[in-house]
C-alpha atoms as a PDB file:
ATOM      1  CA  UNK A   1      55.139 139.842 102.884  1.00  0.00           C
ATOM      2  CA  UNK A   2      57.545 139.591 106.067  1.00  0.00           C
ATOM      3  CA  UNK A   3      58.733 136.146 107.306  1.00  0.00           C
ATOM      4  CA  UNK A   4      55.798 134.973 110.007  1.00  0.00           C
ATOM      5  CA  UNK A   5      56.668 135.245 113.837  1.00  0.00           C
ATOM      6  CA  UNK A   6      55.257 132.478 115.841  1.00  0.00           C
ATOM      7  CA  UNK A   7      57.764 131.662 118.302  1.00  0.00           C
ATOM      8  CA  UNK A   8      61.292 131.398 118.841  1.00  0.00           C
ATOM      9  CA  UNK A   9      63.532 129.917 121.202  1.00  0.00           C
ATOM     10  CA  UNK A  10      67.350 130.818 120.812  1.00  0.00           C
ATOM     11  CA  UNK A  11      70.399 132.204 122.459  1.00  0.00           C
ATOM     12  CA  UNK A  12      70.142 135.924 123.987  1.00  0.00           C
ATOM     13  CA  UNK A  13      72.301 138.136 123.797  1.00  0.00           C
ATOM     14  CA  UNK A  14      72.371 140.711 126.249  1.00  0.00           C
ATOM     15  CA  UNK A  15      73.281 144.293 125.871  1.00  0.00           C
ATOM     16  CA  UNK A  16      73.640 145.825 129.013  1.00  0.00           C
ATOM     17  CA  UNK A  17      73.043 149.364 127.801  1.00  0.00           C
ATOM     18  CA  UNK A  18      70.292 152.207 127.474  1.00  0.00           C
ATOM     19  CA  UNK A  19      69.352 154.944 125.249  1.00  0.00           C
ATOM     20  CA  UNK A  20      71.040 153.157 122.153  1.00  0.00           C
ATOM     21  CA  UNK A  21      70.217 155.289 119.256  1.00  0.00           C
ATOM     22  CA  UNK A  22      69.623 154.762 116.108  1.00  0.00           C
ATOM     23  CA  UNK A  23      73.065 155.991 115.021  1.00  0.00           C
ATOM     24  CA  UNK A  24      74.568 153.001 116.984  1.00  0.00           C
ATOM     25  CA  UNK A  25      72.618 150.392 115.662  1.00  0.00           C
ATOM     26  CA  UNK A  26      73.781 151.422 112.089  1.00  0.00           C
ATOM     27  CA  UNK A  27      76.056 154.129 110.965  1.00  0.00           C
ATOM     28  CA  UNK A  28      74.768 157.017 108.686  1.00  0.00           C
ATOM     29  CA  UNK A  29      77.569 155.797 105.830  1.00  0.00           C
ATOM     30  CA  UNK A  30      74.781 152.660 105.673  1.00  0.00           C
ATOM     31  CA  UNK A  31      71.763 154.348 104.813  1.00  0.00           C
ATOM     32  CA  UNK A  32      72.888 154.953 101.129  1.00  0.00           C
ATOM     33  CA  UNK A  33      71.108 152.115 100.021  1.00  0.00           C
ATOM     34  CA  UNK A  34      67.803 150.527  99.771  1.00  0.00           C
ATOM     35  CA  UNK A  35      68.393 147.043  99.974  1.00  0.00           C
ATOM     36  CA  UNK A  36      67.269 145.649 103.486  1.00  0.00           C
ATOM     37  CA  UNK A  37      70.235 143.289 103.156  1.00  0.00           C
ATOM     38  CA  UNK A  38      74.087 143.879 103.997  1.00  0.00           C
ATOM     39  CA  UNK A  39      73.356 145.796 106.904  1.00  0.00           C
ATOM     40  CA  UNK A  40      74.378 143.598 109.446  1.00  0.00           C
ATOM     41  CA  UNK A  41      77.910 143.940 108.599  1.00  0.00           C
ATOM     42  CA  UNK A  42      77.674 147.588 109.937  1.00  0.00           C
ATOM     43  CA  UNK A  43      75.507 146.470 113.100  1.00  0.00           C
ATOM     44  CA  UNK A  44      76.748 148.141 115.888  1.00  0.00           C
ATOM     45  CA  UNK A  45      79.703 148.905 114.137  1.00  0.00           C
ATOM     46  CA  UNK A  46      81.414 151.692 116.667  1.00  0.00           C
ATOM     47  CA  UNK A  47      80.965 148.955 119.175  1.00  0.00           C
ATOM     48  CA  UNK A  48      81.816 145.900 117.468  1.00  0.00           C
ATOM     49  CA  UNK A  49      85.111 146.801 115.990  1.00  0.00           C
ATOM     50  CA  UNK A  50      88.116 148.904 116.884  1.00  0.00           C
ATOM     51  CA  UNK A  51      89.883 151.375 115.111  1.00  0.00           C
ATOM     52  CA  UNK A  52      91.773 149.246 113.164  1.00  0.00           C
ATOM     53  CA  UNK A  53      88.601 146.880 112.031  1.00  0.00           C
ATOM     54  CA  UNK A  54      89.329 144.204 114.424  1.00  0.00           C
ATOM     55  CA  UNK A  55      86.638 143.036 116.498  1.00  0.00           C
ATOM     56  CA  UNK A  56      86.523 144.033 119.596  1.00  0.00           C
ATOM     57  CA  UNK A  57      86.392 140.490 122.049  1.00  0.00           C
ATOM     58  CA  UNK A  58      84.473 141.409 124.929  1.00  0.00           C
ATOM     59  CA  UNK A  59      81.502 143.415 122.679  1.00  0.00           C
ATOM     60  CA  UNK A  60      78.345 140.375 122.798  1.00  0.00           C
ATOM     61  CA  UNK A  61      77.817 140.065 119.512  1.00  0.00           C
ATOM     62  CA  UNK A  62      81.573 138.969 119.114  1.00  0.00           C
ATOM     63  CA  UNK A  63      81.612 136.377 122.296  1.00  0.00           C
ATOM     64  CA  UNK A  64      81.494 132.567 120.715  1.00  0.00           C
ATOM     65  CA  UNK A  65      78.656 131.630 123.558  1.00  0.00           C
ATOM     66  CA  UNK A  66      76.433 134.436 122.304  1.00  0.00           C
ATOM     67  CA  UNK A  67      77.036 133.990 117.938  1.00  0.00           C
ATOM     68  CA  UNK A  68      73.339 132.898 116.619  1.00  0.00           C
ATOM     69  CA  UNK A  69      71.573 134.389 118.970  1.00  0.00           C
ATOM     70  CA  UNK A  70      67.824 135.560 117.518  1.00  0.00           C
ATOM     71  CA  UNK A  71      66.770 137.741 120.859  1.00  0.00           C
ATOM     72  CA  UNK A  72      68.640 140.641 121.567  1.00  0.00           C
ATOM     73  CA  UNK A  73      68.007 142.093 125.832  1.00  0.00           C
ATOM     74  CA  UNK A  74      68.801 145.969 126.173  1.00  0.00           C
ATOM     75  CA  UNK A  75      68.484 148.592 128.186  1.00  0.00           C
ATOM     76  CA  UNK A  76      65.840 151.269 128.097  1.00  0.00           C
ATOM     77  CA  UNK A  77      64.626 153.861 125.682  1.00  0.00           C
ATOM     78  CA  UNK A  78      65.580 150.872 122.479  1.00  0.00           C
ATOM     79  CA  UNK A  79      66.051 152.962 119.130  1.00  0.00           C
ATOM     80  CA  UNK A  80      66.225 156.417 120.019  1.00  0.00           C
ATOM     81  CA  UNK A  81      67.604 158.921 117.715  1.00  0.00           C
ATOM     82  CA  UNK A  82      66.626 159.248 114.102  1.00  0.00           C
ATOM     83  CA  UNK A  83      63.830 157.431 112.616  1.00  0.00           C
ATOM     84  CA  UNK A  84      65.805 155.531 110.156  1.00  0.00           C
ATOM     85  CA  UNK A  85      64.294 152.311 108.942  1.00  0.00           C
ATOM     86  CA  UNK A  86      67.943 151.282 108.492  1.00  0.00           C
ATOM     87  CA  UNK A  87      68.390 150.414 112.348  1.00  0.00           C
ATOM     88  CA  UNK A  88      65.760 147.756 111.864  1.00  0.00           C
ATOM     89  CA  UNK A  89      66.752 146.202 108.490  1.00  0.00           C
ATOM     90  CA  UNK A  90      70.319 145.817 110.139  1.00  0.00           C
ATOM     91  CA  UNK A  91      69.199 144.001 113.402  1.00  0.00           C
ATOM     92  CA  UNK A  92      67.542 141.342 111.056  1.00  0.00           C
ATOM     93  CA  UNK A  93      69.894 141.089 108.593  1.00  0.00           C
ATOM     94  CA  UNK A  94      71.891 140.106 111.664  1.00  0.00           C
ATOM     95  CA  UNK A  95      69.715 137.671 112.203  1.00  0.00           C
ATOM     96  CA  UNK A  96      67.742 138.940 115.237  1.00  0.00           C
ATOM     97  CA  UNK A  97      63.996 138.632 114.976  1.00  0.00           C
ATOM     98  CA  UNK A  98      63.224 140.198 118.736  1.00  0.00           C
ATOM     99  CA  UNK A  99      64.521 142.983 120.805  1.00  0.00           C
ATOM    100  CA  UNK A 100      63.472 142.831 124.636  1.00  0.00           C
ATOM    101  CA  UNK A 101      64.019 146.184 126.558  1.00  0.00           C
ATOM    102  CA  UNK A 102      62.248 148.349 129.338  1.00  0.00           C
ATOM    103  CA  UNK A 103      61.163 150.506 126.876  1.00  0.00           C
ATOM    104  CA  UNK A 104      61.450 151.742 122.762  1.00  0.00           C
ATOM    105  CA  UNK A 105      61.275 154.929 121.061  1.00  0.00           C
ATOM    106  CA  UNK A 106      57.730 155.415 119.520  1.00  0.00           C
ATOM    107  CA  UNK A 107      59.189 155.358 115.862  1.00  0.00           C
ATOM    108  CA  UNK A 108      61.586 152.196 116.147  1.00  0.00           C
ATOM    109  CA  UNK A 109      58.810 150.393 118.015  1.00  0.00           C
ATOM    110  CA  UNK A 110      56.505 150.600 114.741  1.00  0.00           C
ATOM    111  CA  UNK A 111      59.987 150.249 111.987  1.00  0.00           C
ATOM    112  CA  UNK A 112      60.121 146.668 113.841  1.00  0.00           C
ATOM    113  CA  UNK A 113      56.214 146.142 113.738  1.00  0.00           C
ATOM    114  CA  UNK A 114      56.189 147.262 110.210  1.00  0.00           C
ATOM    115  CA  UNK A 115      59.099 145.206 109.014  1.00  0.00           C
ATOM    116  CA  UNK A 116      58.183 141.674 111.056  1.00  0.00           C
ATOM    117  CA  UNK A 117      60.317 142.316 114.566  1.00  0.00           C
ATOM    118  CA  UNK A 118      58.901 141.829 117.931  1.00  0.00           C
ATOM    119  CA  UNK A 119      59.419 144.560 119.792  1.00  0.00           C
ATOM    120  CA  UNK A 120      59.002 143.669 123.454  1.00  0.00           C
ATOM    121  CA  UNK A 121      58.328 145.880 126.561  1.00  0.00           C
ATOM    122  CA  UNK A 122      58.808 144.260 129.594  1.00  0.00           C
ATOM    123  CA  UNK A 123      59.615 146.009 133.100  1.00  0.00           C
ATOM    124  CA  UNK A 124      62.707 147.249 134.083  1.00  0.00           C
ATOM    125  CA  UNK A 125      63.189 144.466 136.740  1.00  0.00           C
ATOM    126  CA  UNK A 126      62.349 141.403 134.479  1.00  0.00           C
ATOM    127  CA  UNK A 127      64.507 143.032 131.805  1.00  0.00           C
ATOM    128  CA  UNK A 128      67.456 143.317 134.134  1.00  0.00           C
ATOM    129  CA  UNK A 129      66.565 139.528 135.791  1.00  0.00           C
ATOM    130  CA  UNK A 130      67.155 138.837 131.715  1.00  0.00           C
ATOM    131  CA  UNK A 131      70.808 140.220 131.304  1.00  0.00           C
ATOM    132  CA  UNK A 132      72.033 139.412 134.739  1.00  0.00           C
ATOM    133  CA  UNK A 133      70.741 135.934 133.795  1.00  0.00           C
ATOM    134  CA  UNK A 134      72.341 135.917 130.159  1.00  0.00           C
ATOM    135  CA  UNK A 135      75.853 137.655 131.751  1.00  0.00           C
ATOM    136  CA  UNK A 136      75.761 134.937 134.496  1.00  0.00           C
ATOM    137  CA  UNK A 137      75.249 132.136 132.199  1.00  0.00           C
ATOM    138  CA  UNK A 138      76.486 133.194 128.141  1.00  0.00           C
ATOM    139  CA  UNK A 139      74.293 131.183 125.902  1.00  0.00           C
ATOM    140  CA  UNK A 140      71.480 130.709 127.901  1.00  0.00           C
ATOM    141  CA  UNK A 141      68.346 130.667 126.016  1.00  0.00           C
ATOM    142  CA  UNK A 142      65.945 132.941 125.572  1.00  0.00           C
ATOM    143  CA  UNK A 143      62.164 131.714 124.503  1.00  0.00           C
ATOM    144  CA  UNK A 144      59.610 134.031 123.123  1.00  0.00           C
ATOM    145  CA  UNK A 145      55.734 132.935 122.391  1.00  0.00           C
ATOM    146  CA  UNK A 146      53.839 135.547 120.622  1.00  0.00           C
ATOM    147  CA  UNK A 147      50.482 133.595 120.437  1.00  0.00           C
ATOM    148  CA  UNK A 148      50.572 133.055 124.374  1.00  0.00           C
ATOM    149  CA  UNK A 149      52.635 136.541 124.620  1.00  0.00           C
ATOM    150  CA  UNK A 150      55.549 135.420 127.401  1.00  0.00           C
ATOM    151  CA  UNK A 151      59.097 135.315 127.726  1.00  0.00           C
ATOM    152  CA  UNK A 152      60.703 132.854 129.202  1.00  0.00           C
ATOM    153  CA  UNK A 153      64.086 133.351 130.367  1.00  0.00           C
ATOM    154  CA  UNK A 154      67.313 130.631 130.842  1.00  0.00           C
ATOM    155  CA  UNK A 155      66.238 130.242 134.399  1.00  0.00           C
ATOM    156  CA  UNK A 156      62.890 129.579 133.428  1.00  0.00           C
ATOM    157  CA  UNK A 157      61.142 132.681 134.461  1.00  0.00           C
ATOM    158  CA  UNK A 158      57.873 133.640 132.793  1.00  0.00           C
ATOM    159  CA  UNK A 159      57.123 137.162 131.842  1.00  0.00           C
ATOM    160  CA  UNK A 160      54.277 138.475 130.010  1.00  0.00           C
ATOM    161  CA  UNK A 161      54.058 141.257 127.326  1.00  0.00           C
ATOM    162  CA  UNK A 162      51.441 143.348 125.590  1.00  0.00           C
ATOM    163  CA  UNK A 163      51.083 144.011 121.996  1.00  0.00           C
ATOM    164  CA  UNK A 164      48.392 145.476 119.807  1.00  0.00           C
ATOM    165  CA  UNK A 165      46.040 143.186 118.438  1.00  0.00           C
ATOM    166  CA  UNK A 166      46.590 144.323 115.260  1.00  0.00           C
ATOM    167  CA  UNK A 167      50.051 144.090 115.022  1.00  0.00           C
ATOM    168  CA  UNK A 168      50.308 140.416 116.908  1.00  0.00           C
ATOM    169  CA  UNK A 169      47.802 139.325 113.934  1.00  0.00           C
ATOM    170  CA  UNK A 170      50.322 140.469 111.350  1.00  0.00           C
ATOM    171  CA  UNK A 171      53.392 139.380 113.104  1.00  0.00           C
ATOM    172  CA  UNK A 172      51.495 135.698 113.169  1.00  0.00           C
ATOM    173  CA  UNK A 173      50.856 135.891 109.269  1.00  0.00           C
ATOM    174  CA  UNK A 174      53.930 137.415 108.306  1.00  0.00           C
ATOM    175  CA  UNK A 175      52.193 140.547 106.479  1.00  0.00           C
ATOM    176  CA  UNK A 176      53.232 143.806 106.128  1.00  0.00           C
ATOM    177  CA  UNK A 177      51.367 147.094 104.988  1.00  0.00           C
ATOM    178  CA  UNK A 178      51.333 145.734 101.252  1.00  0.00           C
ATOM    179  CA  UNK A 179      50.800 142.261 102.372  1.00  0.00           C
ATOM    180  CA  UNK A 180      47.766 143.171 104.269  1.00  0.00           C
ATOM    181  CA  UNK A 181      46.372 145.360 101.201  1.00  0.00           C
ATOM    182  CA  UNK A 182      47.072 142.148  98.800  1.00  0.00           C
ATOM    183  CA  UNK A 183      44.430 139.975 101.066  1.00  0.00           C
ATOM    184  CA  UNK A 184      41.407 142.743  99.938  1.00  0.00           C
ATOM    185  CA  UNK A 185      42.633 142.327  96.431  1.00  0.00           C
ATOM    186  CA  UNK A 186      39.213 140.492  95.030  1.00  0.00           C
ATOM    187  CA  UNK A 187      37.085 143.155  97.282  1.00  0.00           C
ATOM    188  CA  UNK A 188      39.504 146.178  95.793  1.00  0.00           C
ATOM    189  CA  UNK A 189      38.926 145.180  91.973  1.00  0.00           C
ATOM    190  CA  UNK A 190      35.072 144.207  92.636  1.00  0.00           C
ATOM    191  CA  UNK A 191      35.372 148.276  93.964  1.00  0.00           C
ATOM    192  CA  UNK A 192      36.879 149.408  90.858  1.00  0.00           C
ATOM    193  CA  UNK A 193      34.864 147.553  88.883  1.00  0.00           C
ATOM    194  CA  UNK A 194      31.711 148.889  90.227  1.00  0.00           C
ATOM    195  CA  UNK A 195      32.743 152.605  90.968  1.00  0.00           C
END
């Protein structure tokens, strides 16, 4: 079971950059472990800190207006790089439960499905209306309705998104792969059973 997403209305934070790979969501010296929590610390970690560990001020996720935030804006071609499951796990551990960009790399785009992130594609335009909106304004709020599938921005902008079917119905009841086998557990051991 994954934590249900219904909606959410929180801070965004913008990241005003594309192609962000996997790599720069979380290290490879991460990915020794299992665990899905812990990961946040290394979030973004060539970005967030400086050589000396310090945090680097002007990097979002260090800025006091933008601390909190649950929606994360990007640039273009989200998650690229390796397919490591990692990249997700650190996000939410983080505490980010939605990533809003022009566009995802096939794998990451079904890690966040899989592990109870919304993945949202909007156009390039509305994306970059987002992070001019949320550079403008730091700590303006971003609000995201997956039963009505829109976005609505700090200015109050509306946007709507596509998503499978499939995969809004298990974002809305929190199940995963194993979840989702668990609810045919009476019709799997009348199977058995019978067979």
């Amino acid at each position: 079971m994954i934590g249900k997403f219904v909606s959410l209305s929180t801070v965004g934070v913008p990241l005003d950059r594309g192609n962000v790979d996997t790599d720069a969501i979380i290290p490879a010296r991460y990915l020794k472990t299992l665990k899905r929590t812990g990961l946040g610390a290394g979030l973004f970690f060539a970005w967030r800190y400086d050589a000396d560990g310090a945090e680097v001020p002007d990097f979002p996720l260090n800025r006091p207006e933008f601390r909190g935030g649950r929606v994360l804006v990007a640039g273009e071609n989200f998650g690229c790089g390796s397919s490591r499951e990692h990249a997700v796990w650190a996000l939410m551990d983080f505490g980010f439960r939605a990533v809003i960009a022009p566009s995802f790399s096939d794998i990451f785009h079904n890690n966040c499905l899989k592990n109870g992130m919304l993945p949202v594609t909007l156009p390039e335009a509305q994306v970059r209306s987002l992070i001019d909106a949320l550079l403008t304004a730091p700590g303006g709020k971003v609000a995201v309705d997956l039963p009505e599938q829109t976005v609505r921005g700090p200015g109050g902008d509306a946007y709507r998104f596509a998503i499978d079917p499939f995969a809004k119905k298990c974002l809305l009841e929190g199940l995963d792969e194993i979840g989702l086998t668990l609810t045919y557990a009476a019709e799997i051991d009348r199977h058995e059973r019978e067979a």
